[in-house]
Protein backbone atom coordinates (compact mmCIF):
# COMPACT_ATOMS: atom_id res chain seq x y z
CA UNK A 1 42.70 26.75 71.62
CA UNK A 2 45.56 24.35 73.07
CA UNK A 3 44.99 22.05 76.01
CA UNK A 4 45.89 24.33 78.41
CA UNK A 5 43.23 26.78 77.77
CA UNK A 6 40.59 23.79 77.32
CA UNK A 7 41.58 23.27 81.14
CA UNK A 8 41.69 26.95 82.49
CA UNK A 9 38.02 26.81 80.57
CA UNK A 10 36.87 23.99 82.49
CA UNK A 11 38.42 24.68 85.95
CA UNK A 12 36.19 28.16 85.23
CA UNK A 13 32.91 26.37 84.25
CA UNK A 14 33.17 23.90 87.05
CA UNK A 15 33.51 26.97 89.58
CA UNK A 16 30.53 28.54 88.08
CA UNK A 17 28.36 25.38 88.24
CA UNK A 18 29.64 24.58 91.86
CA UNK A 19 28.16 28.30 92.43
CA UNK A 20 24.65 27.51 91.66
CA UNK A 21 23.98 23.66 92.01
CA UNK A 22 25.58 21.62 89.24
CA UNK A 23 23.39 20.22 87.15
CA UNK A 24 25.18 17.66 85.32
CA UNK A 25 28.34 15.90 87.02
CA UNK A 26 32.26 16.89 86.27
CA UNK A 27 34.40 14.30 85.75
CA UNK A 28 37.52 14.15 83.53
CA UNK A 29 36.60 11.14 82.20
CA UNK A 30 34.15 12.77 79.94
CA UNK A 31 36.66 15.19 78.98
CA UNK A 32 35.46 15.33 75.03
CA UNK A 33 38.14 18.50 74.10
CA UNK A 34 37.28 20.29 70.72
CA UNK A 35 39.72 22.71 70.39
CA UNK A 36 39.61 24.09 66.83
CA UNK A 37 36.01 25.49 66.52
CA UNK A 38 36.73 29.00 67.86
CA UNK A 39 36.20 30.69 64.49
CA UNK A 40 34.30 33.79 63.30
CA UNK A 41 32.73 32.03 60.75
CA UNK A 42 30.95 28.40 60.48
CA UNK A 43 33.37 26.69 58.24
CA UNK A 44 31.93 23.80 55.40
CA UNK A 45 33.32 21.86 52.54
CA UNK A 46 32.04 24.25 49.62
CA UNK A 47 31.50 21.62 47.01
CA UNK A 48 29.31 19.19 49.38
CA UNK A 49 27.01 22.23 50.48
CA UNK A 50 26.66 24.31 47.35
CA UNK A 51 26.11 20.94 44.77
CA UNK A 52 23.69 19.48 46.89
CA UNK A 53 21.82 22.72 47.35
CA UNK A 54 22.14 23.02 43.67
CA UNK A 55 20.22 19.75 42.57
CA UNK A 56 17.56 20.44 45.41
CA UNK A 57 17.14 23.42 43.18
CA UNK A 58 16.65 21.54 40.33
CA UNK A 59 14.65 19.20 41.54
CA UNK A 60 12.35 21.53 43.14
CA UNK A 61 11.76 23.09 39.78
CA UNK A 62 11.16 19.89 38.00
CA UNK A 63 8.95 18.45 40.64
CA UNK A 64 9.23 14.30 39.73
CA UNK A 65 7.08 11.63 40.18
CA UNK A 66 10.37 9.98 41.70
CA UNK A 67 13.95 10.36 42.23
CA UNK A 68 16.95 7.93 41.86
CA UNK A 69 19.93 8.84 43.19
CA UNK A 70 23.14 7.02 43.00
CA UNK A 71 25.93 7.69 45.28
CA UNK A 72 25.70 10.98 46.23
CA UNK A 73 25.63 12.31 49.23
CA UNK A 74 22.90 10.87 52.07
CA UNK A 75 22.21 14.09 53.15
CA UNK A 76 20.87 15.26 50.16
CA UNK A 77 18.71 11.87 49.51
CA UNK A 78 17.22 12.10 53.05
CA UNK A 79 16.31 15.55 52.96
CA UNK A 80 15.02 15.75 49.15
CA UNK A 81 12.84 12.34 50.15
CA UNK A 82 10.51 14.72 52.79
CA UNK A 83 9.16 16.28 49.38
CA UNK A 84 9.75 13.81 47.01
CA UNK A 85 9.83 10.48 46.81
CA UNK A 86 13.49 8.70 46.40
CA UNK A 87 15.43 5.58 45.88
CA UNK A 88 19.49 6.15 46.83
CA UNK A 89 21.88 3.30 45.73
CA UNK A 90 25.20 2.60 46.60
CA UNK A 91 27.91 0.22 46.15
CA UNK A 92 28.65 0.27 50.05
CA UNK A 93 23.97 0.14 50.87
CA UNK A 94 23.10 2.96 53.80
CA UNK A 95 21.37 0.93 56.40
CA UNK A 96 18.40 4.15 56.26
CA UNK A 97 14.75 4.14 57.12
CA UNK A 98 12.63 6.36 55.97
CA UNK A 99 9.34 7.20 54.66
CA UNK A 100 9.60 8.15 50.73
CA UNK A 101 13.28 6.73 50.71
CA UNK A 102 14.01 3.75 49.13
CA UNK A 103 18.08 2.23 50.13
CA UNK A 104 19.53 -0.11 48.31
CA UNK A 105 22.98 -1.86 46.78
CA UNK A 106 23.95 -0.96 43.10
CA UNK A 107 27.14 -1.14 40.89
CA UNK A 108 27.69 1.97 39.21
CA UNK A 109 29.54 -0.20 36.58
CA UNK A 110 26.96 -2.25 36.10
CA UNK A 111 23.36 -0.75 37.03
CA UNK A 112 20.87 -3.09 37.30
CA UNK A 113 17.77 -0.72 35.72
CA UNK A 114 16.17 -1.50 32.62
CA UNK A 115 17.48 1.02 29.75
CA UNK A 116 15.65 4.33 29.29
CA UNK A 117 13.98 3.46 32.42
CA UNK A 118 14.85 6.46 35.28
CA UNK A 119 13.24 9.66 34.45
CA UNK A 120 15.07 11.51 37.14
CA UNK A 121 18.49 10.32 38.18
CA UNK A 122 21.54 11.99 40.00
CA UNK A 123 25.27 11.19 40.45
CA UNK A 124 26.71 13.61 42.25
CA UNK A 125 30.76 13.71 43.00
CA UNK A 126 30.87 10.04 42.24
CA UNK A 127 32.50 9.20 39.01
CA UNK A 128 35.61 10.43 39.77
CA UNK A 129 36.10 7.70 42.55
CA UNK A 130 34.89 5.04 40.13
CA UNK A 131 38.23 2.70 39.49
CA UNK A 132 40.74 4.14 41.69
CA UNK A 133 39.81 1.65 44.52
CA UNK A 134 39.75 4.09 47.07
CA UNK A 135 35.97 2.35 48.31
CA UNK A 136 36.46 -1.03 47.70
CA UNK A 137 35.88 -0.76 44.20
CA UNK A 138 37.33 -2.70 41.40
CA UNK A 139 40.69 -0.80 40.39
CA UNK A 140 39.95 0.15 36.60
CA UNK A 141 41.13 2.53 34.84
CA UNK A 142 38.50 3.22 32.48
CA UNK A 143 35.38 2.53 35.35
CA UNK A 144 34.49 6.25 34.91
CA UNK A 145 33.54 5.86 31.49
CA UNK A 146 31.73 2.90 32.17
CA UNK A 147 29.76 4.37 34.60
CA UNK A 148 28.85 7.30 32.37
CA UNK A 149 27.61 5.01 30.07
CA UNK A 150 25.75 3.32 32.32
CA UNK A 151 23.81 6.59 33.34
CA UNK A 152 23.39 6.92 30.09
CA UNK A 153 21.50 3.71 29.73
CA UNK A 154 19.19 4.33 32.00
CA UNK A 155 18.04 7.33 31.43
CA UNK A 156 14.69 7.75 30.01
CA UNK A 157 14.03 9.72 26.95
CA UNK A 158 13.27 13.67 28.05
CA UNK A 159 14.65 12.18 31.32
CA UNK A 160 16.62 14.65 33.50
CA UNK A 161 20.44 13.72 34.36
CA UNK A 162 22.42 16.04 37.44
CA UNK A 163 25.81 14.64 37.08
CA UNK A 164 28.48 16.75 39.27
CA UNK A 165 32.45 15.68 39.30
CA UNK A 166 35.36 18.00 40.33
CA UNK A 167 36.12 20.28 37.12
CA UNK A 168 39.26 22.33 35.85
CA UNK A 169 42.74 20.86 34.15
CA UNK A 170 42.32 17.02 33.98
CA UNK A 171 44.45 14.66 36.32
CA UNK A 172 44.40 11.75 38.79
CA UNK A 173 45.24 12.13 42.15
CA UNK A 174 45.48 8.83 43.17
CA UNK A 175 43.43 7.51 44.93
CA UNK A 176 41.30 9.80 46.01
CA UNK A 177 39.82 11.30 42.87
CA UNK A 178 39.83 12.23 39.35
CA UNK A 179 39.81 16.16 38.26
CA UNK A 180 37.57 16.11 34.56
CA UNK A 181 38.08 19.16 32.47
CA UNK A 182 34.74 20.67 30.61
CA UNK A 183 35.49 19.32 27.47
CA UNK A 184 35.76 15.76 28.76
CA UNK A 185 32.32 16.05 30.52
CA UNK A 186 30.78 17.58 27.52
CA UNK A 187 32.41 14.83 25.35
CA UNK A 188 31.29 12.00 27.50
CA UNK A 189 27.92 13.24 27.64
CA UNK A 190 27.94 14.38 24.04
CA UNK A 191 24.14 12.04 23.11
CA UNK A 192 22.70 14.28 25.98
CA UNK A 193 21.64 17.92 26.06
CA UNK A 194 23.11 20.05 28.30
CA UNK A 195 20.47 22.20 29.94
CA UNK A 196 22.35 24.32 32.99
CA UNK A 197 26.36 24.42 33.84
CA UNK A 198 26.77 25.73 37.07
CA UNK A 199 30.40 25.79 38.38
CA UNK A 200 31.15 26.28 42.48
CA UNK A 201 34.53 28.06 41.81
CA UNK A 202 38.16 27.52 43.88
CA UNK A 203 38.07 30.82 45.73
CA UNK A 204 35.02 31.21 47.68
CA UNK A 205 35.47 35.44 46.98
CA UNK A 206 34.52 34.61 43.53
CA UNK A 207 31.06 33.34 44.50
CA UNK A 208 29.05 30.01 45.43
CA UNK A 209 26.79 28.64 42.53
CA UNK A 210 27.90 30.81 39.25
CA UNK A 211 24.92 29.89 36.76
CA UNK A 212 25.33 30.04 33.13
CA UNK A 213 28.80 29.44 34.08
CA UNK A 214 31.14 29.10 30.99
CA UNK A 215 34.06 26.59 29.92
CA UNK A 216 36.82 29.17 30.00
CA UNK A 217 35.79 29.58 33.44
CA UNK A 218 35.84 25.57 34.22
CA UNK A 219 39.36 25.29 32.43
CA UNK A 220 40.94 28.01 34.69
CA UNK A 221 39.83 26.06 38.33
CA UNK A 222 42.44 23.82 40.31
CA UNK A 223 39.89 21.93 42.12
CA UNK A 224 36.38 23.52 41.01
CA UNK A 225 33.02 21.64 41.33
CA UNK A 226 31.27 21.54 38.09
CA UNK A 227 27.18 20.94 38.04
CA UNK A 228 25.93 19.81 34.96
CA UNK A 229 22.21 19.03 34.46
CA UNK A 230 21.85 17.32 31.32
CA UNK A 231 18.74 15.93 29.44
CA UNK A 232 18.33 13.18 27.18
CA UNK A 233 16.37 14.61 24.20
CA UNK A 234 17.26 12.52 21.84
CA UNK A 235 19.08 8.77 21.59
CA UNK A 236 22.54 8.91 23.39
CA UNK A 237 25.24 7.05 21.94
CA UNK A 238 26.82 5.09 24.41
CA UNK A 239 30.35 5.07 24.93
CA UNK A 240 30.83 1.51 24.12
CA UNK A 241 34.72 2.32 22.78
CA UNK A 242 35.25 4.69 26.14
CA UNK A 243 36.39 6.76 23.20
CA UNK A 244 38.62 10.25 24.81
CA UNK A 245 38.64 13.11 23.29
């Protein structure tokens, strides 16, 4: 719709309202125009909808005491905390109240939980901002891997990691966000076990959550969404070097 056809629509629903008693007044001062929501379908960002309704998912199967969440998106903190109870963190704090939600300020770089201390933790579509500056952040190269490790950290033994970053052939694009391949994620994660992979592919005819998805499938995205639940069975080794593979 252009602006002309916002005003032809308008000039029509003012004569029908003048017809039977308006209700609400007409001015053009509270002209609000939306003009590009004419579309046969509802359109969403795939990778904020499907990863979100992935971890609820999870969560819903694991059923946890408690939830900490760091980062990701508020949407899925506030609507998870109706069943169970969470804490969300950010470096920028949400200003949120809520029963069974706990808001607070953390550095991602520099958590301030006591190791092996989160049973349940989530950092969804996070890491790859860590560094780049893009939020206020500390420009780093390497504050991805820190991060990792500090996830890592914190995670309590049998605890249950849902880490989610953009997946296919590795780059930058600066400064908005970093594109991991598998094997890096894998690698980085390599102490942990690696319960579910669950990739939300580039062309939405190929699907929305693709369980049991595989690498070869990760390594032939652009800009895929990779889901990766992982638990911490046994000691992790940190990534004290930031070692890449």
């Amino acid at each position: 719709m252009n602006f002309d056809e916002f005003l032809s629509e308008f000039k029509r629903f003012k004569e029908l309202s003048d017809n039977i008693g308006n209700r609400f007044p007409l001015l053009r001062e509270n002209f609000f125009p939306c003009l590009d929501e004419k579309t046969n379908t509802a359109s969403f960002d795939r990778h904020y909808i499907y990863h979100t309704a992935w971890a609820a998912r999870v969560l819903a199967e694991t059923k946890p005491s408690c939830h900490v969440d760091i980062s990701s998106s508020l949407y899925f903190s506030t609507l998870v905390s109706a069943f169970i109870p969470m804490k969300f963190y950010d470096y920028r704090p949400a200003d949120i109240q809520l029963i069974n939600l706990i808001s607070g300020h953390a550095d991602l770089c520099n958590l301030h939980f006591q190791d092996k201390s989160i049973e349940s933790l989530s950092c969804m579509h996070v890491v790859e901002h860590i560094g780049l500056g893009r939020y206020g952040d500390p420009i780093d190269p390497e504050g991805d891997l820190k991060a990792i490790n500090e996830l890592i950290r914190v995670l309590a033994l049998n605890g249950s990691l849902l880490f989610v970053v953009p997946i296919g052939k590795p780059k930058i694009m600066f400064n908005a966000h970093r594109i991991y391949s598998y094997d890096q994620i894998i690698s980085y994660f390599s102490g942990l076990k690696l319960q579910e992979f669950t990739l939300i592919p580039d062309n939405p005819q190929n699907g929305g959550l693709l369980y049991n998805a595989t690498k070869e499938m990760a390594d032939n995205q652009n800009y895929g969404c990779g889901c990766f639940w992982f638990k911490k069975s046994f000691r992790a080794i940190e990534l004290r070097s930031f070692a890449r593979p």
